[in-house]
Protein backbone atom coordinates (compact mmCIF):
# COMPACT_ATOMS: atom_id res chain seq x y z
CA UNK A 1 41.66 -88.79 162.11
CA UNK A 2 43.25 -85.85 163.56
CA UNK A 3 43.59 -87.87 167.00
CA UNK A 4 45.25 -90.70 165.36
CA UNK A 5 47.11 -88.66 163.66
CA UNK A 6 48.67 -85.93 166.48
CA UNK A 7 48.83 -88.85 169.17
CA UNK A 8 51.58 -90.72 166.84
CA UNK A 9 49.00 -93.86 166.45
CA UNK A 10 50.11 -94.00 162.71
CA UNK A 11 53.49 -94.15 163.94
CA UNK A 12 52.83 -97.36 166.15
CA UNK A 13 50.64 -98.85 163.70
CA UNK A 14 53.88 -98.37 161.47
CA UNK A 15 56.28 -100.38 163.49
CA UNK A 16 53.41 -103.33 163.93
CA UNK A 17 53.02 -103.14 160.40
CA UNK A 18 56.66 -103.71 159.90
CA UNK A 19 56.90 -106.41 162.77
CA UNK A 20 54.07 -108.49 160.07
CA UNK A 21 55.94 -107.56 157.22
CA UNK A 22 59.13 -109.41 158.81
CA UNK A 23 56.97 -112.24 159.42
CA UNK A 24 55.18 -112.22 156.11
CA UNK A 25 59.13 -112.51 154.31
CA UNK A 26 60.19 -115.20 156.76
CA UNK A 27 56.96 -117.09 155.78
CA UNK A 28 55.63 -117.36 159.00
CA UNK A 29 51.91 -117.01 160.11
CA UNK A 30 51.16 -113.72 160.93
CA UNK A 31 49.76 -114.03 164.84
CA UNK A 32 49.03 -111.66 167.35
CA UNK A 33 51.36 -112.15 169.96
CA UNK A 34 52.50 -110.58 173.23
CA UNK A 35 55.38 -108.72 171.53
CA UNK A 36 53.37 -107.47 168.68
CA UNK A 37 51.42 -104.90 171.41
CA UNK A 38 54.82 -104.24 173.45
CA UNK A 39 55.81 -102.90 169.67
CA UNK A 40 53.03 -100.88 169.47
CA UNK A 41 52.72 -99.32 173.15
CA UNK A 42 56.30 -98.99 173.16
CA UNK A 43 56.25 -96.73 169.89
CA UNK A 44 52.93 -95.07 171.12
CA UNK A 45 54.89 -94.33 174.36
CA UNK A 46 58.10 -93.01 172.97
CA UNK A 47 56.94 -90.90 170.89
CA UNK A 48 54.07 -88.98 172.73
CA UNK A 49 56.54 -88.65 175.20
CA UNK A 50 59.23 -87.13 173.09
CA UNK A 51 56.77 -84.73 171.96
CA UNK A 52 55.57 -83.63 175.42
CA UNK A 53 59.38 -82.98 176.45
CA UNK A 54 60.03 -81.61 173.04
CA UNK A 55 56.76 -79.07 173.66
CA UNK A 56 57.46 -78.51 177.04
CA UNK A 57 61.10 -77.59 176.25
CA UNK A 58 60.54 -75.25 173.71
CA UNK A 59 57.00 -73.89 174.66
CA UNK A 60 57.49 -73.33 178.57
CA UNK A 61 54.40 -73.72 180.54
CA UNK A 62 52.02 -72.85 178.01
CA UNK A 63 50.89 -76.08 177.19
CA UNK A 64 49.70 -76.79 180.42
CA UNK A 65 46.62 -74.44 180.02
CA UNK A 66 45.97 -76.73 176.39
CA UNK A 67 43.90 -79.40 176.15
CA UNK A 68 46.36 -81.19 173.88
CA UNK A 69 48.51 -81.15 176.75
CA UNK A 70 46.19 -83.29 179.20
CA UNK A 71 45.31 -85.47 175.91
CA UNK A 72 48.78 -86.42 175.66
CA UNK A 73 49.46 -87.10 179.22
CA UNK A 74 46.14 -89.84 179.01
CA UNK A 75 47.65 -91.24 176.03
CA UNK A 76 50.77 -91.55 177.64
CA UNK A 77 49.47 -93.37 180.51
CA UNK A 78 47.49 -95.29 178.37
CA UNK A 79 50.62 -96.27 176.46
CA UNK A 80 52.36 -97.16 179.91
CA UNK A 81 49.43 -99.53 181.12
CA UNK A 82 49.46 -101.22 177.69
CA UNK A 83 53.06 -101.77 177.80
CA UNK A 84 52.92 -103.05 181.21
CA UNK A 85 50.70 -105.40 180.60
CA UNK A 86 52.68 -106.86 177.15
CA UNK A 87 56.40 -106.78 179.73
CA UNK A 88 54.06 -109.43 181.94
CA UNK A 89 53.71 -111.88 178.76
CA UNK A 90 56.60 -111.88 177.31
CA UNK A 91 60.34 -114.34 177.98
CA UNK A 92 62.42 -113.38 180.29
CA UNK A 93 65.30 -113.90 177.84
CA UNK A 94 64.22 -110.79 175.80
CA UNK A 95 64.21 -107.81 178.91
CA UNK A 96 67.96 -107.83 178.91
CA UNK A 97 67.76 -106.93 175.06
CA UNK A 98 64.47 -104.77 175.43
CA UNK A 99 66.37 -102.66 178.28
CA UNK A 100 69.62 -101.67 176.08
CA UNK A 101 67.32 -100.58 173.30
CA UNK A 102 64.98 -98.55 175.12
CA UNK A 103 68.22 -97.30 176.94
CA UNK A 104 69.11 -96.02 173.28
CA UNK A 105 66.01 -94.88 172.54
CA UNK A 106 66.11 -92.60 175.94
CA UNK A 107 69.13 -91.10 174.38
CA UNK A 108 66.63 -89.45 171.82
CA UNK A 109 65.33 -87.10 174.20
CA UNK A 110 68.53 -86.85 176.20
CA UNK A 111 68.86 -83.21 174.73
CA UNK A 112 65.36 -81.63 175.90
CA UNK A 113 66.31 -83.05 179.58
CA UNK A 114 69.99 -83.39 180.25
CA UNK A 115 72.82 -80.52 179.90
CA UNK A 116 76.09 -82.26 179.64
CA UNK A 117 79.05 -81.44 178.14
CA UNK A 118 79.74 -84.93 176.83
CA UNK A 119 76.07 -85.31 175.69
CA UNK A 120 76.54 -81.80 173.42
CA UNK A 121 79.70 -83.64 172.03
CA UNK A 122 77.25 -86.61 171.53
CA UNK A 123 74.41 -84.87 170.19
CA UNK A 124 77.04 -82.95 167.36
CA UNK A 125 78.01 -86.37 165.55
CA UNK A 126 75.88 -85.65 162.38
CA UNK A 127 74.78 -89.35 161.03
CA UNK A 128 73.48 -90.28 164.70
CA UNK A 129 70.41 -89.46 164.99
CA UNK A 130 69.17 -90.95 162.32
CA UNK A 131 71.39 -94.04 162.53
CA UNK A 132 69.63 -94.72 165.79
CA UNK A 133 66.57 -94.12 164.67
CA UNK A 134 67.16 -96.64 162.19
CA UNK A 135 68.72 -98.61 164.23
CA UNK A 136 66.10 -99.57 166.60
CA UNK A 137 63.31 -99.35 164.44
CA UNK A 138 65.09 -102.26 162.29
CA UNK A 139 66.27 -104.69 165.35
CA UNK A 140 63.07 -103.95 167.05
CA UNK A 141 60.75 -104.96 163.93
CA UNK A 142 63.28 -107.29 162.37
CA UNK A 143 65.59 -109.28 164.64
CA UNK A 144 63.62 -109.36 167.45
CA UNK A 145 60.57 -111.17 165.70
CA UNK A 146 62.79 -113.42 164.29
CA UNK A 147 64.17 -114.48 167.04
CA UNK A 148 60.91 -115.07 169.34
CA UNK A 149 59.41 -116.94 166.31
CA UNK A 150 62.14 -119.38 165.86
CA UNK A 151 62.75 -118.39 162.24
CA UNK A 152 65.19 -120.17 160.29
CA UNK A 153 67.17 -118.05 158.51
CA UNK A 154 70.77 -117.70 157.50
CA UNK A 155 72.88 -115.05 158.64
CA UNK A 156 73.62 -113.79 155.25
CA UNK A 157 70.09 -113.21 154.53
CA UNK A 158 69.26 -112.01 157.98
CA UNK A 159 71.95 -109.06 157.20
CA UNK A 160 70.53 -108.57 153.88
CA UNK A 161 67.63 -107.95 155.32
CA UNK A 162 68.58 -106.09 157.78
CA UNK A 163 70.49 -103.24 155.56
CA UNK A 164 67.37 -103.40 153.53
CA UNK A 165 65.26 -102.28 156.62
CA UNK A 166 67.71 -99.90 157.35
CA UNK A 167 68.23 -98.01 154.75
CA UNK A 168 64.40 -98.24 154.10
CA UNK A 169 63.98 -96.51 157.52
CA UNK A 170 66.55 -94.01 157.37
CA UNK A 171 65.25 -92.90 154.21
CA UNK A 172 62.12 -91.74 155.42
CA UNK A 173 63.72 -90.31 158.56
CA UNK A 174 65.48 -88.19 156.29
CA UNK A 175 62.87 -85.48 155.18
CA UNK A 176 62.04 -85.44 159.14
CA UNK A 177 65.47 -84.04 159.27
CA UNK A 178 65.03 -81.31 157.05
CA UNK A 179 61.71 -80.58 158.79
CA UNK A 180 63.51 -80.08 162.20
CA UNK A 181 66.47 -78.54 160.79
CA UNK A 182 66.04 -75.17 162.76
CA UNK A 183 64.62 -77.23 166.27
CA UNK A 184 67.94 -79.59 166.23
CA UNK A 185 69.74 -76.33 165.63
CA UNK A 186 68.28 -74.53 168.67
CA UNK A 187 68.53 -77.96 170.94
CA UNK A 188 72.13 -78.19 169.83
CA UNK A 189 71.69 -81.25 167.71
CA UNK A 190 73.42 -81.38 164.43
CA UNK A 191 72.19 -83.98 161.63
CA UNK A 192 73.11 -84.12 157.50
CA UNK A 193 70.18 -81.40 157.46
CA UNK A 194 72.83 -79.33 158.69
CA UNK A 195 75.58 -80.29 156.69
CA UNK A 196 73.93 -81.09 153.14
CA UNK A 197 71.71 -79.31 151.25
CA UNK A 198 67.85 -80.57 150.04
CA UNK A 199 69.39 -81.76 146.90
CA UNK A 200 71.64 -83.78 148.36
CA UNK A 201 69.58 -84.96 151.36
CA UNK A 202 67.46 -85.97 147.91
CA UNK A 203 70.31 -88.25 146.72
CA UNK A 204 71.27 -90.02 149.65
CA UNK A 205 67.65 -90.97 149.61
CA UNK A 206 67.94 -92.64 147.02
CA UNK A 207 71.16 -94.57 147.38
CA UNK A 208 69.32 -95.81 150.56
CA UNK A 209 66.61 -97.29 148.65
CA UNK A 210 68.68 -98.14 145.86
CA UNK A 211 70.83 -100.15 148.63
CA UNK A 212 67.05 -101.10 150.16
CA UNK A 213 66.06 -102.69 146.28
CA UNK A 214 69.71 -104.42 145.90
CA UNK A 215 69.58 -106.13 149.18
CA UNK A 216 65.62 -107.25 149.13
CA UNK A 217 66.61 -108.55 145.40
CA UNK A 218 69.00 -110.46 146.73
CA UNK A 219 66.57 -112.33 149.98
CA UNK A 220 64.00 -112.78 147.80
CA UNK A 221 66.13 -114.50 145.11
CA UNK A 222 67.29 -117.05 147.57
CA UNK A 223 63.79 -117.78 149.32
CA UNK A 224 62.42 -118.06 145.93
CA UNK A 225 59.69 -115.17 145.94
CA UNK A 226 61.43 -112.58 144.37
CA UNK A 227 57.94 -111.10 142.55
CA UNK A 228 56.91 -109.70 146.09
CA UNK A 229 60.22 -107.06 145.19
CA UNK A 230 57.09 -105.14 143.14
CA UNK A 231 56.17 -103.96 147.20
CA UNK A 232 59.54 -102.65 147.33
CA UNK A 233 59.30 -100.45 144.12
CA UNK A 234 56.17 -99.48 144.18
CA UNK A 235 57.05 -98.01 147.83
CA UNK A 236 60.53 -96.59 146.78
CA UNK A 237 58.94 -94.87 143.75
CA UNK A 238 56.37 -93.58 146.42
CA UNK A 239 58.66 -92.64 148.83
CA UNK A 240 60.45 -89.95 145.55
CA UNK A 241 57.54 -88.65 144.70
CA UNK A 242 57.01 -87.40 148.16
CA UNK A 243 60.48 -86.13 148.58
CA UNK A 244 60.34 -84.26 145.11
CA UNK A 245 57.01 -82.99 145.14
CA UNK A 246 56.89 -79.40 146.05
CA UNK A 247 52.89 -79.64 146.29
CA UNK A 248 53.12 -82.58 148.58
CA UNK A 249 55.76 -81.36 150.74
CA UNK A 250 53.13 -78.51 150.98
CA UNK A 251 50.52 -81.06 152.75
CA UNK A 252 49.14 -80.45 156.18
CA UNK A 253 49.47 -84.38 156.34
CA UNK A 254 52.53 -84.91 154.94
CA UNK A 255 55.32 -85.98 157.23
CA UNK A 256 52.63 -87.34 159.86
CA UNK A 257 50.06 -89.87 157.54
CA UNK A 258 52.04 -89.58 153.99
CA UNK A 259 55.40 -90.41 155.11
CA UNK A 260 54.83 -92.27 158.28
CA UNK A 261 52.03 -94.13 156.34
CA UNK A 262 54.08 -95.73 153.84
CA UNK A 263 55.50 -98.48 156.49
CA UNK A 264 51.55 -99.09 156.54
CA UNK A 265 51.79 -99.14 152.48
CA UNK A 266 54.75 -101.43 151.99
CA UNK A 267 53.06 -103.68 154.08
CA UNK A 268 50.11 -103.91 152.64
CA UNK A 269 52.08 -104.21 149.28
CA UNK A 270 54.09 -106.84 150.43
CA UNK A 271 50.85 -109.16 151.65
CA UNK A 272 49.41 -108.82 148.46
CA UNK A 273 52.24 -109.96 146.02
CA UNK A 274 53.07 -112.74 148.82
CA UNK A 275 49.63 -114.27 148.25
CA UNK A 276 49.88 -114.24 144.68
């Protein structure tokens, strides 16, 4: 469990849980395909690799002498070879859109490996990390699917959807926030950690997954299956009693099975009202 759980493996089972949960609310089989491993190699690759800059950056050499450092250098070749192997089976049509989002996603680590003065202007704009974060998590897990499975769905409800995602994502990114409130400092990165306080980190929270609710309401009013919005609840009301727990916050596993592991949970939720 630890391996899973140090590698980031819950965080790539996260984003393939979210790519079925896109296909589970578009009412299309759930399958197995090509793009569903690029999703998960791609996550298992960006963040192991975030965290070895991120470790190396702040922790010198030192980690060369660990054997978590070797582990995460196999794990990140792993995640290469896996990916590799998912770029050779997928349309050509989607590289063009796969490059500019993994060109935004390099942007996350842009700070442990780059020293520019118009990056540090970048890296001081206090919504953008986690509106990238967000971001690509969504597109990547939302539009993307939809698009390769030939979904038909109108735009309205696509955006509904999409802001539900969103704010969804950005609401668990949050807490990360406050975890890495004094790292972002030191790395020159400023985020609403450093501009709210816990209490109102708390409340934007929940006008994200109030915003989340409103929009999923409104999908699943129009496609006619609006009990599945119990998944919704069940993970929002989950998602506050993490944030507003003192003993959970407390956790060893907190941020990296508890948190992360609720895109596993609202999954799961969602299958189970969809069927019945």
């Amino acid at each position: 469990m630890n391996y899973f759980v140090e590698y980031n493996f819950i965080v790539a089972f996260g984003a393939l849980a979210l790519y079925f949960q896109t296909l589970i609310l578009c009412k299309h089989n759930i399958e197995f395909a090509p793009y569903s491993g690029l999703l998960f190699f791609a996550s298992l690759l960006d963040y192991n690799l975030h965290k070895l800059l991120k470790n190396k950056f702040h922790a010198g050499n030192k980690l060369e002498k660990e054997p978590f450092y070797l582990n995460l250098k196999v794990i990140i070749l792993f995640s290469i070879i896996g990916l590799s192997i998912c770029l050779l089976n997928i349309s050509s049509e989607l590289y063009i859109k796969l490059f500019l989002i993994g060109t935004i996603t390099l942007l996350y680590s842009l700070p442990f490996v780059i020293k520019h003065k118009n990056i540090n202007a970048i890296k001081k704009i206090p919504f953008l990390k986690t509106f990238m974060v967000a971001f690509v998590w969504t597109y990547l897990t939302l539009n993307i699917p939809i698009e390769i499975g030939n979904v038909n769905i109108d735009k309205v409800e696509l955006i509904a959807l999409f802001i539900a995602r969103f704010s969804f994502i950005a609401a668990i990114t949050l807490p990360f926030d406050i975890r890495d409130k004094e790292v972002d400092k030191e790395d020159g990165i400023v985020t609403l950690a450093h501009i709210y306080t816990v209490k109102q980190i708390q409340r934007i929270v929940i006008c994200l997954l109030l915003a989340m609710n409103f929009f999923t309401v409104y999908y699943l009013t129009v496609t006619g299956a609006i009990v599945i919005e119990l998944a919704f609840l069940i993970s929002s009301i989950l998602l506050l009693y993490l944030i507003y727990s003192k003993s959970m916050i407390k956790h060893h596993y907190y941020y990296k099975i508890l948190l992360d592991g609720l895109l596993i949970i609202q999954c799961l939720l969602v299958y189970i009202f969809s069927i019945i």
